[in-house]
PDB file of N, CA and C in Angstrom:
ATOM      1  N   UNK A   1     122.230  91.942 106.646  1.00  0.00           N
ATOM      2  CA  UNK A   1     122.226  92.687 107.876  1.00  0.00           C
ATOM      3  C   UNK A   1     122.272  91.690 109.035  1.00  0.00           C
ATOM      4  N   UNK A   2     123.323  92.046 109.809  1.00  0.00           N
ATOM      5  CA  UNK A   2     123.412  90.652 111.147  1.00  0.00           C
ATOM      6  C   UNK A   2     122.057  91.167 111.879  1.00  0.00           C
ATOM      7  N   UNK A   3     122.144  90.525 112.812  1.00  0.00           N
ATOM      8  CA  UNK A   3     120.818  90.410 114.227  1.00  0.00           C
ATOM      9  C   UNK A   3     120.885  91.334 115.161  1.00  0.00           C
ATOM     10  N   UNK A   4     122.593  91.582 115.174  1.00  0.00           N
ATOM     11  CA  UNK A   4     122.769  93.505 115.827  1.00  0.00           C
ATOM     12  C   UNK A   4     122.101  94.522 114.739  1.00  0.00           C
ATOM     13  N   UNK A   5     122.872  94.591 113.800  1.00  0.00           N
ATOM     14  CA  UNK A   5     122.118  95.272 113.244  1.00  0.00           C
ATOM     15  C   UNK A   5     120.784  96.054 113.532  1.00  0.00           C
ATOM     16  N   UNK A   6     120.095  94.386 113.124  1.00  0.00           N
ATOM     17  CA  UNK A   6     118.788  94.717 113.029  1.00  0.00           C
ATOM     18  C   UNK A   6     118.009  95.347 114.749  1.00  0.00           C
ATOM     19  N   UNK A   7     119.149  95.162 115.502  1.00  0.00           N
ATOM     20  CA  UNK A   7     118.537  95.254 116.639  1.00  0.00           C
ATOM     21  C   UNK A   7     119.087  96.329 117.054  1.00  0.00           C
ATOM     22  N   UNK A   8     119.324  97.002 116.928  1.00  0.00           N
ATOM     23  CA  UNK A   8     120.103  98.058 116.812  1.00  0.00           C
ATOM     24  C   UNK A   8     119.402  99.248 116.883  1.00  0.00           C
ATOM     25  N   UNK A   9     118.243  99.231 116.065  1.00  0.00           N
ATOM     26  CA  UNK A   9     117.181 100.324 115.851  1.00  0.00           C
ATOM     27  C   UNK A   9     116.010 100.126 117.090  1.00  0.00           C
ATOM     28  N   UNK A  10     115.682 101.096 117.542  1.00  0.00           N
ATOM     29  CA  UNK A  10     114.640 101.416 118.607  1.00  0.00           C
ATOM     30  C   UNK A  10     113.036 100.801 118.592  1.00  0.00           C
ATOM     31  N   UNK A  11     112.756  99.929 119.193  1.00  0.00           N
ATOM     32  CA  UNK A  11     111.349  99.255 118.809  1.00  0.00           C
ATOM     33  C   UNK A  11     110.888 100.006 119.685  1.00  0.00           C
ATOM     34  N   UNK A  12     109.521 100.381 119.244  1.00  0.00           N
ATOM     35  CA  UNK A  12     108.476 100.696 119.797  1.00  0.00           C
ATOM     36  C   UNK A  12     107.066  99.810 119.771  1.00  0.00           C
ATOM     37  N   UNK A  13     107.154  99.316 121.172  1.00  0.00           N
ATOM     38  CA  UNK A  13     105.366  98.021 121.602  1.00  0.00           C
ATOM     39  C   UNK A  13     104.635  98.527 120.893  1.00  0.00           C
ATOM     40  N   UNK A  14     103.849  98.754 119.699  1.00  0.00           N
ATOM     41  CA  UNK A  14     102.577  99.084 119.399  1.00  0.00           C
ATOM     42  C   UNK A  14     101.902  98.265 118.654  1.00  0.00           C
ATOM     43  N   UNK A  15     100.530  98.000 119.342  1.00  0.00           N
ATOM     44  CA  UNK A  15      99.748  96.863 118.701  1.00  0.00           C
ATOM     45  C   UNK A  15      99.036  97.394 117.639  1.00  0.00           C
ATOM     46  N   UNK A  16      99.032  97.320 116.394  1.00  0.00           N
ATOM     47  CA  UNK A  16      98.414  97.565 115.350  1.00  0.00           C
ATOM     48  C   UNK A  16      97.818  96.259 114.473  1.00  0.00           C
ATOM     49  N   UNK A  17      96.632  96.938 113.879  1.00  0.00           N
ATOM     50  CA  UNK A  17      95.709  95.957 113.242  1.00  0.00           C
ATOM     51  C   UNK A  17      96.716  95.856 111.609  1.00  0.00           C
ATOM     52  N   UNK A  18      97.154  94.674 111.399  1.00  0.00           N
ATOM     53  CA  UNK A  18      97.991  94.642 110.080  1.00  0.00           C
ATOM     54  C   UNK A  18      96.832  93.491 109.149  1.00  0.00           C
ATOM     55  N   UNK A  19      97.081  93.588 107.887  1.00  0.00           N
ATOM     56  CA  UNK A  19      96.476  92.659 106.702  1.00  0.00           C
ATOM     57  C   UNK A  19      97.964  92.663 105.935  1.00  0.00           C
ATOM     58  N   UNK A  20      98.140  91.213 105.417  1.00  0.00           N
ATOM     59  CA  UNK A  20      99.260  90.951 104.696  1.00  0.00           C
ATOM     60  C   UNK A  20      98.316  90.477 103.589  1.00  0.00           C
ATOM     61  N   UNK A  21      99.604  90.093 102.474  1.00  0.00           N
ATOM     62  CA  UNK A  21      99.274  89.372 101.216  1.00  0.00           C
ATOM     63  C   UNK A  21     100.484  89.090 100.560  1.00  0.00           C
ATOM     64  N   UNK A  22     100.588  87.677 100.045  1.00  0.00           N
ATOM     65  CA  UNK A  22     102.022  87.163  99.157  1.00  0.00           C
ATOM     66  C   UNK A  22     102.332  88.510  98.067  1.00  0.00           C
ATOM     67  N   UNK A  23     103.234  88.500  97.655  1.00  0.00           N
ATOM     68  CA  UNK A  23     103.443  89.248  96.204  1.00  0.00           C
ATOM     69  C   UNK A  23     103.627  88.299  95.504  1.00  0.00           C
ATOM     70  N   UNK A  24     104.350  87.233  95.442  1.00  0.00           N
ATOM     71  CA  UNK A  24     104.304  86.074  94.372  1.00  0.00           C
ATOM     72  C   UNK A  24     103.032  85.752  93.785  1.00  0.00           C
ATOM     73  N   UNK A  25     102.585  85.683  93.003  1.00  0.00           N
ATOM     74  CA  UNK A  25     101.839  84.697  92.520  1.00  0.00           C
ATOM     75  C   UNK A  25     101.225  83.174  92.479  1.00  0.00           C
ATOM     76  N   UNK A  26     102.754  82.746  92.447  1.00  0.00           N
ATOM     77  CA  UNK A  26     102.644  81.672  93.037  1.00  0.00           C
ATOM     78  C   UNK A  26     102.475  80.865  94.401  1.00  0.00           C
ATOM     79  N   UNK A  27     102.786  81.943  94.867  1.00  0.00           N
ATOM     80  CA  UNK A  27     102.344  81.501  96.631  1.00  0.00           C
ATOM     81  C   UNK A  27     101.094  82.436  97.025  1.00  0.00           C
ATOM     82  N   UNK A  28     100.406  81.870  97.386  1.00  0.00           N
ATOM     83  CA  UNK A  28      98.930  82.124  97.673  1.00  0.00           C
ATOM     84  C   UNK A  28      98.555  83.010  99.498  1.00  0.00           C
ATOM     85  N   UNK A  29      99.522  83.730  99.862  1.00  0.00           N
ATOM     86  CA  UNK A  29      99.231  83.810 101.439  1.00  0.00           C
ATOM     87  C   UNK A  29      98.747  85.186 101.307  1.00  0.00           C
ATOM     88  N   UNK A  30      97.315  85.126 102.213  1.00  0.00           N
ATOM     89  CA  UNK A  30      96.918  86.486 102.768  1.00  0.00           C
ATOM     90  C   UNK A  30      96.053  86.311 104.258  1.00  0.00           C
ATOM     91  N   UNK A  31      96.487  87.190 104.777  1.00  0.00           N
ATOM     92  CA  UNK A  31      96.079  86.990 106.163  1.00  0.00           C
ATOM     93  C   UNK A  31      95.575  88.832 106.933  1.00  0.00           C
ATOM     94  N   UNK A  32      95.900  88.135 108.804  1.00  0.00           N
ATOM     95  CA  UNK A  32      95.398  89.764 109.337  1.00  0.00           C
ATOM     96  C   UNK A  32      95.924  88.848 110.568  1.00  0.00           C
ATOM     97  N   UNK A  33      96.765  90.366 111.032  1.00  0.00           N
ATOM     98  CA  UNK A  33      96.958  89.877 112.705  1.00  0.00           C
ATOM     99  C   UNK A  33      97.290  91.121 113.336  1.00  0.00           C
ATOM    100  N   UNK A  34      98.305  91.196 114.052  1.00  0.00           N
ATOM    101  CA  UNK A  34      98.730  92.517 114.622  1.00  0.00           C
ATOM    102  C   UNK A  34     100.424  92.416 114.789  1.00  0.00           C
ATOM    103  N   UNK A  35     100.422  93.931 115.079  1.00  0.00           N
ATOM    104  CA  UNK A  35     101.734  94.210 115.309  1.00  0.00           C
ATOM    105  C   UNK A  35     101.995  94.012 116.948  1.00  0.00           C
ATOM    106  N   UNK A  36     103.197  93.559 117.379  1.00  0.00           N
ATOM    107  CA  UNK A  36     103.565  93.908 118.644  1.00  0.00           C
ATOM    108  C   UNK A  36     104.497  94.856 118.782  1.00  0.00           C
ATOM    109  N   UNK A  37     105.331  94.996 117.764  1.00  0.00           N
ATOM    110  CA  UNK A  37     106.431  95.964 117.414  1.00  0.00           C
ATOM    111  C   UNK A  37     106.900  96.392 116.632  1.00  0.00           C
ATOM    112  N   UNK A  38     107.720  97.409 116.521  1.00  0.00           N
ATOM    113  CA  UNK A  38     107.872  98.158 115.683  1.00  0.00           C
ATOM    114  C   UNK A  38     109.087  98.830 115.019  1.00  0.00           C
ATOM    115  N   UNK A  39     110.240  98.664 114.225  1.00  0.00           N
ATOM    116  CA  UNK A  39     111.429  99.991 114.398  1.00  0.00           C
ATOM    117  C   UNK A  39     111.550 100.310 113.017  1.00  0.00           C
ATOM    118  N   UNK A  40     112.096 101.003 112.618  1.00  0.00           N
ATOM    119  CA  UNK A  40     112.154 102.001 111.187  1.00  0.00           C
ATOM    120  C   UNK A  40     112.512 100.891 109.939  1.00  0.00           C
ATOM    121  N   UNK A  41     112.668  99.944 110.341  1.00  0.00           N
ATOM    122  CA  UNK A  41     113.129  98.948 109.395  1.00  0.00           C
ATOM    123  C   UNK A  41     112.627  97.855 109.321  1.00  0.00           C
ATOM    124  N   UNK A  42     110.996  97.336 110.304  1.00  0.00           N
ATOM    125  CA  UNK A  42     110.737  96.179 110.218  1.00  0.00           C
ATOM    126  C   UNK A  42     110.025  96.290 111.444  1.00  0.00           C
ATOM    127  N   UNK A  43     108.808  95.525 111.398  1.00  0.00           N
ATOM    128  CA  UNK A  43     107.813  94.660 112.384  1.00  0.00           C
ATOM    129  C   UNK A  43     107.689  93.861 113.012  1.00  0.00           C
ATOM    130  N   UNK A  44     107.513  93.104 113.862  1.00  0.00           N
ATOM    131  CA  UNK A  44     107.001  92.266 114.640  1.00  0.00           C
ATOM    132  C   UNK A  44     105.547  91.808 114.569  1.00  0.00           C
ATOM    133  N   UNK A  45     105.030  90.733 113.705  1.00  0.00           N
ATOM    134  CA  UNK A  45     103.646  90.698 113.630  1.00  0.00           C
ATOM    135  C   UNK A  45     103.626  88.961 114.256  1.00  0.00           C
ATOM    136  N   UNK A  46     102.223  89.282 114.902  1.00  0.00           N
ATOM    137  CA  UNK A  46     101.562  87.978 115.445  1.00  0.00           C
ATOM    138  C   UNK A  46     100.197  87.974 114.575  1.00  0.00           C
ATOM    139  N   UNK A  47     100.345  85.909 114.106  1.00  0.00           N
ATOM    140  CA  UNK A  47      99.038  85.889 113.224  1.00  0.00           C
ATOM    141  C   UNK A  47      98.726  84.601 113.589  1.00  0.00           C
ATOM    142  N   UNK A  48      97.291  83.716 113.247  1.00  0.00           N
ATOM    143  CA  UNK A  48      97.194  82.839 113.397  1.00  0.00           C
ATOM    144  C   UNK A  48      97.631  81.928 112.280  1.00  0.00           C
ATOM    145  N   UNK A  49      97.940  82.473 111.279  1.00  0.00           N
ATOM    146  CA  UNK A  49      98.651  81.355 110.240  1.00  0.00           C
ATOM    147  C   UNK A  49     100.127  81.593 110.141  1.00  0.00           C
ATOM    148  N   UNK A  50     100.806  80.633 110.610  1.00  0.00           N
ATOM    149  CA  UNK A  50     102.253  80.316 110.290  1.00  0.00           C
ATOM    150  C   UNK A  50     102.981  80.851 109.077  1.00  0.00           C
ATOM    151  N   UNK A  51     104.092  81.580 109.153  1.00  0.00           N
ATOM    152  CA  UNK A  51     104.813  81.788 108.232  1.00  0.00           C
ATOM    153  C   UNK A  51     105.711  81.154 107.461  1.00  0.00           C
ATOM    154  N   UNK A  52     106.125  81.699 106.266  1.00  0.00           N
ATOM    155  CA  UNK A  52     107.766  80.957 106.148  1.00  0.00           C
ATOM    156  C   UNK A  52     108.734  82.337 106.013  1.00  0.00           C
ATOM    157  N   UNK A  53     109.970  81.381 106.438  1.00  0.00           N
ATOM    158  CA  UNK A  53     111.247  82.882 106.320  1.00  0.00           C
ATOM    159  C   UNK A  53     111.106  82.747 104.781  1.00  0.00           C
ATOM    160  N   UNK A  54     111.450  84.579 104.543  1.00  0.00           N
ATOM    161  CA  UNK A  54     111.819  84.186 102.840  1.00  0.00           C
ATOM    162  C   UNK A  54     110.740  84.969 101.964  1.00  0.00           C
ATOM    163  N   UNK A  55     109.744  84.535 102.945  1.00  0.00           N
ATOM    164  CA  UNK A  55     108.353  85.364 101.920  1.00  0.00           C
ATOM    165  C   UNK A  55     108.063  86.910 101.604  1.00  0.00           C
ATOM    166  N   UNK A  56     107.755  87.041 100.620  1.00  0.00           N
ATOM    167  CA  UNK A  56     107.669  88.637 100.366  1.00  0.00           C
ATOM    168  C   UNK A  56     105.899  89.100 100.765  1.00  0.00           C
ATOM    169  N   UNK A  57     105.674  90.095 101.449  1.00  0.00           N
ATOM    170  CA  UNK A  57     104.834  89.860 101.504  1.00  0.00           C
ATOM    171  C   UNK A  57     104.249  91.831 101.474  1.00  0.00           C
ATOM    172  N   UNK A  58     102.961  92.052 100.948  1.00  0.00           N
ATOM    173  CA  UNK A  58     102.265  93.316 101.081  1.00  0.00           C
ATOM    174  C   UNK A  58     102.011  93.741 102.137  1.00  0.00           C
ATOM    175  N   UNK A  59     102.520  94.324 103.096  1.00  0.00           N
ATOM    176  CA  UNK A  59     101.741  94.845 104.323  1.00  0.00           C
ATOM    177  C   UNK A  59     100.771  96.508 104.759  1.00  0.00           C
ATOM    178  N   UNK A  60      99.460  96.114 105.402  1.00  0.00           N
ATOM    179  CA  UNK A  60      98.319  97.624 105.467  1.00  0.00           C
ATOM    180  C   UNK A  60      98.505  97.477 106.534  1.00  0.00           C
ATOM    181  N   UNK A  61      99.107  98.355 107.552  1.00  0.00           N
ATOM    182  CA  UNK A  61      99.024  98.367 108.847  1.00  0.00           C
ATOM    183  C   UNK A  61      98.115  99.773 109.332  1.00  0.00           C
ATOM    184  N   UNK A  62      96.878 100.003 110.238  1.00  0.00           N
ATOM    185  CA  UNK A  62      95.989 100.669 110.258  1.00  0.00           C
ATOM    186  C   UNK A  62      97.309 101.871 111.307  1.00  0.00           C
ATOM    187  N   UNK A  63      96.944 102.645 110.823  1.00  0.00           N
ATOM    188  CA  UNK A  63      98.080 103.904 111.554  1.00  0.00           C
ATOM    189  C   UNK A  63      97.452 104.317 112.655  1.00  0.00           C
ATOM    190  N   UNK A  64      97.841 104.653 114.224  1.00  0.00           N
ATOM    191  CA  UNK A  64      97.377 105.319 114.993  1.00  0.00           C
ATOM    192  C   UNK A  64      96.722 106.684 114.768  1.00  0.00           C
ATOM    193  N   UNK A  65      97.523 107.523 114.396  1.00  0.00           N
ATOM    194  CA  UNK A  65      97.704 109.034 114.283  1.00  0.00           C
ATOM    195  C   UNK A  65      96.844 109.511 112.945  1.00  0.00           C
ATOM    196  N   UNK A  66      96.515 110.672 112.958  1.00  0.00           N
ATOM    197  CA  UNK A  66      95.498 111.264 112.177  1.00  0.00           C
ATOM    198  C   UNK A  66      96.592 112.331 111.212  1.00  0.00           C
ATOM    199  N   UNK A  67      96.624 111.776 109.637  1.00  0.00           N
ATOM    200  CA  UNK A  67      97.088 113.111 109.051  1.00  0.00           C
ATOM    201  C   UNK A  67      96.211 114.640 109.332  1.00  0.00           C
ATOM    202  N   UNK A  68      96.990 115.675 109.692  1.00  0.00           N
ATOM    203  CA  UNK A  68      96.006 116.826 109.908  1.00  0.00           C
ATOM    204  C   UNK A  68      95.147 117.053 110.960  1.00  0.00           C
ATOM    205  N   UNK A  69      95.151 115.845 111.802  1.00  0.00           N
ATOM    206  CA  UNK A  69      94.236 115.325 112.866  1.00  0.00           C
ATOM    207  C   UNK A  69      92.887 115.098 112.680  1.00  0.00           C
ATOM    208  N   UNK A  70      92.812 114.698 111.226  1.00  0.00           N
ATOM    209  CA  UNK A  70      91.232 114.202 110.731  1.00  0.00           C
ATOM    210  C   UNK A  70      91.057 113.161 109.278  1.00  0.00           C
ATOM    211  N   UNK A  71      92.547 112.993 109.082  1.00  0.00           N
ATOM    212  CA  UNK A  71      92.315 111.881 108.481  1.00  0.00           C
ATOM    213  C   UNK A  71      93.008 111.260 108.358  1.00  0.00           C
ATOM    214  N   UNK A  72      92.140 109.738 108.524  1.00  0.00           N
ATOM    215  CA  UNK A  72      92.570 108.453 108.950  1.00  0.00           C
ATOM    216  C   UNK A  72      94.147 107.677 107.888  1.00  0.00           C
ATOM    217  N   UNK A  73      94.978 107.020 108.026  1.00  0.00           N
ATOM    218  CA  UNK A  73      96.194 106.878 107.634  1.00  0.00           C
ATOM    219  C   UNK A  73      96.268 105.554 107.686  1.00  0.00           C
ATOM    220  N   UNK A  74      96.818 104.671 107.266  1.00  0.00           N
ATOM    221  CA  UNK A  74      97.774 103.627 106.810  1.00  0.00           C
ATOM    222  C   UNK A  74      99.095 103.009 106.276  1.00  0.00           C
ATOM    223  N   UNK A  75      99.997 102.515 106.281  1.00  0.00           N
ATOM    224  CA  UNK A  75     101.208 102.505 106.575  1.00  0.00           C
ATOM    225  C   UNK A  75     100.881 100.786 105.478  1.00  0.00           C
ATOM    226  N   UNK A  76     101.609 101.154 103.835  1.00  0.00           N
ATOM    227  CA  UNK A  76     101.334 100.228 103.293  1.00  0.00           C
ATOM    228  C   UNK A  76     102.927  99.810 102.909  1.00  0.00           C
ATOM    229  N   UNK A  77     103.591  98.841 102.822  1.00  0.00           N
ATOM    230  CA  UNK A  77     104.432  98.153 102.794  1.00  0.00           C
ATOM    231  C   UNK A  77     105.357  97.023 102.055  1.00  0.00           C
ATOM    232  N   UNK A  78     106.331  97.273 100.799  1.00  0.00           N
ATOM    233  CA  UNK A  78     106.634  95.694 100.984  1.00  0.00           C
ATOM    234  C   UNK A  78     107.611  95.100 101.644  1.00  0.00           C
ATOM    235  N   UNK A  79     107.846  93.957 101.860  1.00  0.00           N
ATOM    236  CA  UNK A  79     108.093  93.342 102.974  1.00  0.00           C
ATOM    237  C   UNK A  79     109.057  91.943 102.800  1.00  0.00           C
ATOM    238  N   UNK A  80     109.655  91.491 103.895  1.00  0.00           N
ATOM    239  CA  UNK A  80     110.189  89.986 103.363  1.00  0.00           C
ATOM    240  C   UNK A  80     110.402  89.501 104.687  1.00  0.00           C
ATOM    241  N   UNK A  81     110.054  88.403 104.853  1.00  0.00           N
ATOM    242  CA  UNK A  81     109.712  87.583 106.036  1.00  0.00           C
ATOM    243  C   UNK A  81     111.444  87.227 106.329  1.00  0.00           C
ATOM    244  N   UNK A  82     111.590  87.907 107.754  1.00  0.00           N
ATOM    245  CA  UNK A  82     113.357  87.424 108.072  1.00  0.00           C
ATOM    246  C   UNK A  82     113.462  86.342 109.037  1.00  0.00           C
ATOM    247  N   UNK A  83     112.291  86.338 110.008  1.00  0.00           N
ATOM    248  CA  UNK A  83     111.971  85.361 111.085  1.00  0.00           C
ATOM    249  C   UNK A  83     110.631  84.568 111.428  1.00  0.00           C
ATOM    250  N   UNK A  84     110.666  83.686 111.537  1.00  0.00           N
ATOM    251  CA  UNK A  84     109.253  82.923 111.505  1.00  0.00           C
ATOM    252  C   UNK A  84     109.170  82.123 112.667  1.00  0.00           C
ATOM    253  N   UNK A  85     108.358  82.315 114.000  1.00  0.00           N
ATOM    254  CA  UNK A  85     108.615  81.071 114.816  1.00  0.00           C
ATOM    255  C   UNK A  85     107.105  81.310 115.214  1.00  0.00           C
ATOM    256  N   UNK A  86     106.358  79.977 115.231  1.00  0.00           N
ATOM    257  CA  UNK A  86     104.982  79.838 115.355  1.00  0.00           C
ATOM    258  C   UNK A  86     104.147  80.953 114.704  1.00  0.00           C
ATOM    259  N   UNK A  87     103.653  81.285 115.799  1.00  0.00           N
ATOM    260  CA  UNK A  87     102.520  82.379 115.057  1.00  0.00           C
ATOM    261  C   UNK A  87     102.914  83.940 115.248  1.00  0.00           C
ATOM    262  N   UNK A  88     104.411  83.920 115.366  1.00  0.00           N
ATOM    263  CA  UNK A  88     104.979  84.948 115.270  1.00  0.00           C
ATOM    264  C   UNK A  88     105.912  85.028 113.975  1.00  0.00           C
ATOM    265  N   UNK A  89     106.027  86.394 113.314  1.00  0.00           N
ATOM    266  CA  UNK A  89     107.150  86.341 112.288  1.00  0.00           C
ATOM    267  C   UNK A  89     107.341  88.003 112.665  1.00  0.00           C
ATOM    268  N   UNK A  90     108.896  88.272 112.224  1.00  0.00           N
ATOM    269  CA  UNK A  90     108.962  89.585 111.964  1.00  0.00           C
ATOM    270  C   UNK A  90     109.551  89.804 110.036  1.00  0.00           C
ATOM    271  N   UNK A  91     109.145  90.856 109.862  1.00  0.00           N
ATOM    272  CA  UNK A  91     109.782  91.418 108.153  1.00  0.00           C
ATOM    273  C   UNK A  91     110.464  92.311 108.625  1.00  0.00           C
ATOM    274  N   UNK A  92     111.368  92.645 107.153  1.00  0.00           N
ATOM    275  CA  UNK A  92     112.257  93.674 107.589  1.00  0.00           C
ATOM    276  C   UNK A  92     111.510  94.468 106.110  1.00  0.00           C
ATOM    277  N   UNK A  93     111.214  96.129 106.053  1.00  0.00           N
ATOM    278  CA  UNK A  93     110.431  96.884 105.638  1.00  0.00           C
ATOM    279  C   UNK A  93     111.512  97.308 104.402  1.00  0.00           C
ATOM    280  N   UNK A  94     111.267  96.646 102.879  1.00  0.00           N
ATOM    281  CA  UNK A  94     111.887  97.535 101.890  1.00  0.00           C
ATOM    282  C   UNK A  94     111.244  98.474 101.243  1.00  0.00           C
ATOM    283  N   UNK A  95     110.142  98.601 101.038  1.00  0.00           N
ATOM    284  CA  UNK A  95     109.158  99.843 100.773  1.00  0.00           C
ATOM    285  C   UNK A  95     108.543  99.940 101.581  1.00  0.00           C
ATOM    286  N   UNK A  96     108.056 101.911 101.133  1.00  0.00           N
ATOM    287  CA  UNK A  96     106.732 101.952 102.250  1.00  0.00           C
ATOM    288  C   UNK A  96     106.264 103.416 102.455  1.00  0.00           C
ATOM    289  N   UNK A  97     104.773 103.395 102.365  1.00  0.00           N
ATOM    290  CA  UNK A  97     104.220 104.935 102.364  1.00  0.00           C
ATOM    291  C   UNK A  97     103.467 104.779 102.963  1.00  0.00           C
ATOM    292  N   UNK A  98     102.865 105.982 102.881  1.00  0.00           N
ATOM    293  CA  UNK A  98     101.633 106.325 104.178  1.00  0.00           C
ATOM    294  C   UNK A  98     100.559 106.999 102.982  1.00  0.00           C
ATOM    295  N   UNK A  99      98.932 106.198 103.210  1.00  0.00           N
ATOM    296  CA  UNK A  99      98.080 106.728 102.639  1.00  0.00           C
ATOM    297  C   UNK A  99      96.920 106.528 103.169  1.00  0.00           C
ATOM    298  N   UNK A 100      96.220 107.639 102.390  1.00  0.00           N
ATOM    299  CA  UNK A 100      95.138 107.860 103.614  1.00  0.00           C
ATOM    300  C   UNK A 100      93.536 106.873 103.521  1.00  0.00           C
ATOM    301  N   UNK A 101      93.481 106.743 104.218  1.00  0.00           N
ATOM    302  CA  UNK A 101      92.269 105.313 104.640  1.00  0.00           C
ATOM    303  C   UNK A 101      90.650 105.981 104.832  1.00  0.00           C
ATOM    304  N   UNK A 102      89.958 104.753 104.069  1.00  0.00           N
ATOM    305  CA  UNK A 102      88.419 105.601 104.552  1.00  0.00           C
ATOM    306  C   UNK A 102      87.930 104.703 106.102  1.00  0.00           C
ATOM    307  N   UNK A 103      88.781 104.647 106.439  1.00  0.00           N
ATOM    308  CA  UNK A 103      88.229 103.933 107.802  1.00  0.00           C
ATOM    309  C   UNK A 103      87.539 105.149 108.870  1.00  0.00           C
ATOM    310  N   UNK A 104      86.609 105.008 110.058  1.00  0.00           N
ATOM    311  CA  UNK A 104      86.381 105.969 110.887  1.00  0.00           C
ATOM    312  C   UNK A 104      87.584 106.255 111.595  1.00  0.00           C
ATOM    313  N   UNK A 105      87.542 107.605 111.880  1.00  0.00           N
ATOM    314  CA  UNK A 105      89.041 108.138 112.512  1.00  0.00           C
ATOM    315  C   UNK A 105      88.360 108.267 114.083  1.00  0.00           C
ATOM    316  N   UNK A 106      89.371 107.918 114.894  1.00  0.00           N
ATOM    317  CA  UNK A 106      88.547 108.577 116.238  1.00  0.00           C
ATOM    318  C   UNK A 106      90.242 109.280 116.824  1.00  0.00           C
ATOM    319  N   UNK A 107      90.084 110.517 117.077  1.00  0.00           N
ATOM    320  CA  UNK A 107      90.918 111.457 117.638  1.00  0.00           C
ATOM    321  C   UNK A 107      91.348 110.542 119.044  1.00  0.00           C
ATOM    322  N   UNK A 108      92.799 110.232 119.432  1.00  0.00           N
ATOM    323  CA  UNK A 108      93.674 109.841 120.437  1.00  0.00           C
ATOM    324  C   UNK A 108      94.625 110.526 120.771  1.00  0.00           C
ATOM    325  N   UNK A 109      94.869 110.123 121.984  1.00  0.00           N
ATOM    326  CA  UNK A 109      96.566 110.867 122.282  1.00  0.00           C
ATOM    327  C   UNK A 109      97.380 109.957 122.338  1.00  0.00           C
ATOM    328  N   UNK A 110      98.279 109.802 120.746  1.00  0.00           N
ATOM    329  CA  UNK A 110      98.803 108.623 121.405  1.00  0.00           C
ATOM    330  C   UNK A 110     100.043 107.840 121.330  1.00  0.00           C
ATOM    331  N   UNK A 111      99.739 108.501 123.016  1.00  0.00           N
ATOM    332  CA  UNK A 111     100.878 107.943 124.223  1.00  0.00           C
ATOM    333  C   UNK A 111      99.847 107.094 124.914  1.00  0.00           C
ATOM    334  N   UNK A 112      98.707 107.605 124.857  1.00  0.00           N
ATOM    335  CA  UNK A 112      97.674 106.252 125.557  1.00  0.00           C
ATOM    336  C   UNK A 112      97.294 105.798 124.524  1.00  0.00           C
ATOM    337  N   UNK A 113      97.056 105.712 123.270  1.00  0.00           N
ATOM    338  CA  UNK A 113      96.760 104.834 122.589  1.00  0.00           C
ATOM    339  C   UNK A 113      97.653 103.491 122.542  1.00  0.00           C
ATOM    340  N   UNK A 114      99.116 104.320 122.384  1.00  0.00           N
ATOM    341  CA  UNK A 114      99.719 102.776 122.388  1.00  0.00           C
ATOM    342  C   UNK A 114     100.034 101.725 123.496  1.00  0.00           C
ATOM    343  N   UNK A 115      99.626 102.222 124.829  1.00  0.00           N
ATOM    344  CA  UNK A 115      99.529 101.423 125.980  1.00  0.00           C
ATOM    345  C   UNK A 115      98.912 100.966 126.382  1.00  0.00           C
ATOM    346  N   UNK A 116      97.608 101.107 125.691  1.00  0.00           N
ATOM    347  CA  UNK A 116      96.366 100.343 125.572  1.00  0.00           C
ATOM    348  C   UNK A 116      96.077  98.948 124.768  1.00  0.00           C
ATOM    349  N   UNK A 117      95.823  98.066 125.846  1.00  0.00           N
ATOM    350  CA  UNK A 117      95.910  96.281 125.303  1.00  0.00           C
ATOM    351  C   UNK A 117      94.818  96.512 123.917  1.00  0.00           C
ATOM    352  N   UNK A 118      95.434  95.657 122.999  1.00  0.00           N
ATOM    353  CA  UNK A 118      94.752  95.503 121.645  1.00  0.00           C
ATOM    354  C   UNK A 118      93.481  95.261 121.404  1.00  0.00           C
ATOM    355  N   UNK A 119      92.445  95.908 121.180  1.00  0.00           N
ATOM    356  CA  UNK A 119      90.727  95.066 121.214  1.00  0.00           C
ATOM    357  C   UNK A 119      90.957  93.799 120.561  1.00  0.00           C
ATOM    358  N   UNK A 120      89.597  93.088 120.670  1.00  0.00           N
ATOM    359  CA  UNK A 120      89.968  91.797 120.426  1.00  0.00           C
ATOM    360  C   UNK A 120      89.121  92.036 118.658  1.00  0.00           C
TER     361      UNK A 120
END
């Protein structure tokens, strides 16, 4: 897929709390950072550990929105690292479902949720 392509599809800014993990075996990477963006085919994540292009990786990204409007969701993923520059990388999304999380849910609207700077 060229770089139009990929750019091609509609990003949406939303900062989400993500946890990765290698699928290899042999490569040992698991981490947590956030999303800055978003489009139907791939992420934008900022982390403090450096990537490499190439890597396959598990992604849990904590979902805004409430299935049913009471329970909490997650957006689980696999993944392959297309861009890597510092402590930014984006994947482009080859699997991926939505399941539901025992995290606390807190009811948002959100159009302000996602314009709201990321807690720390």
């Amino acid at each position: 897929m060229s770089d139009h392509e990929r750019r091609s599809r509609r990003r949406f800014p939303l900062e989400l709390k993500v946890r990765y993990q290698s699928t290899n075996t042999k490569l040992a990477i698991a981490g947590a950072g956030r999303t800055l963006n978003m489009s139907s085919g791939g992420l934008l994540i900022v982390s403090p550990q450096p990537m490499q292009q190439g890597v396959r990786l598990r992604l849990t990204v904590e979902w805004p929105w409430l299935l049913d409007q009471q329970t909490p969701l997650q957006l689980v993923a696999d993944s392959r690292v297309v861009r890597a520059n510092g402590s930014e990388f984006a994947v482009t999304l080859n699997r991926y479902q939505f399941r539901t999380s025992g995290r606390h849910a807190l009811v948002a609207d959100p159009l302000i949720w996602a314009s709201q700077p990321f807690p720390a």
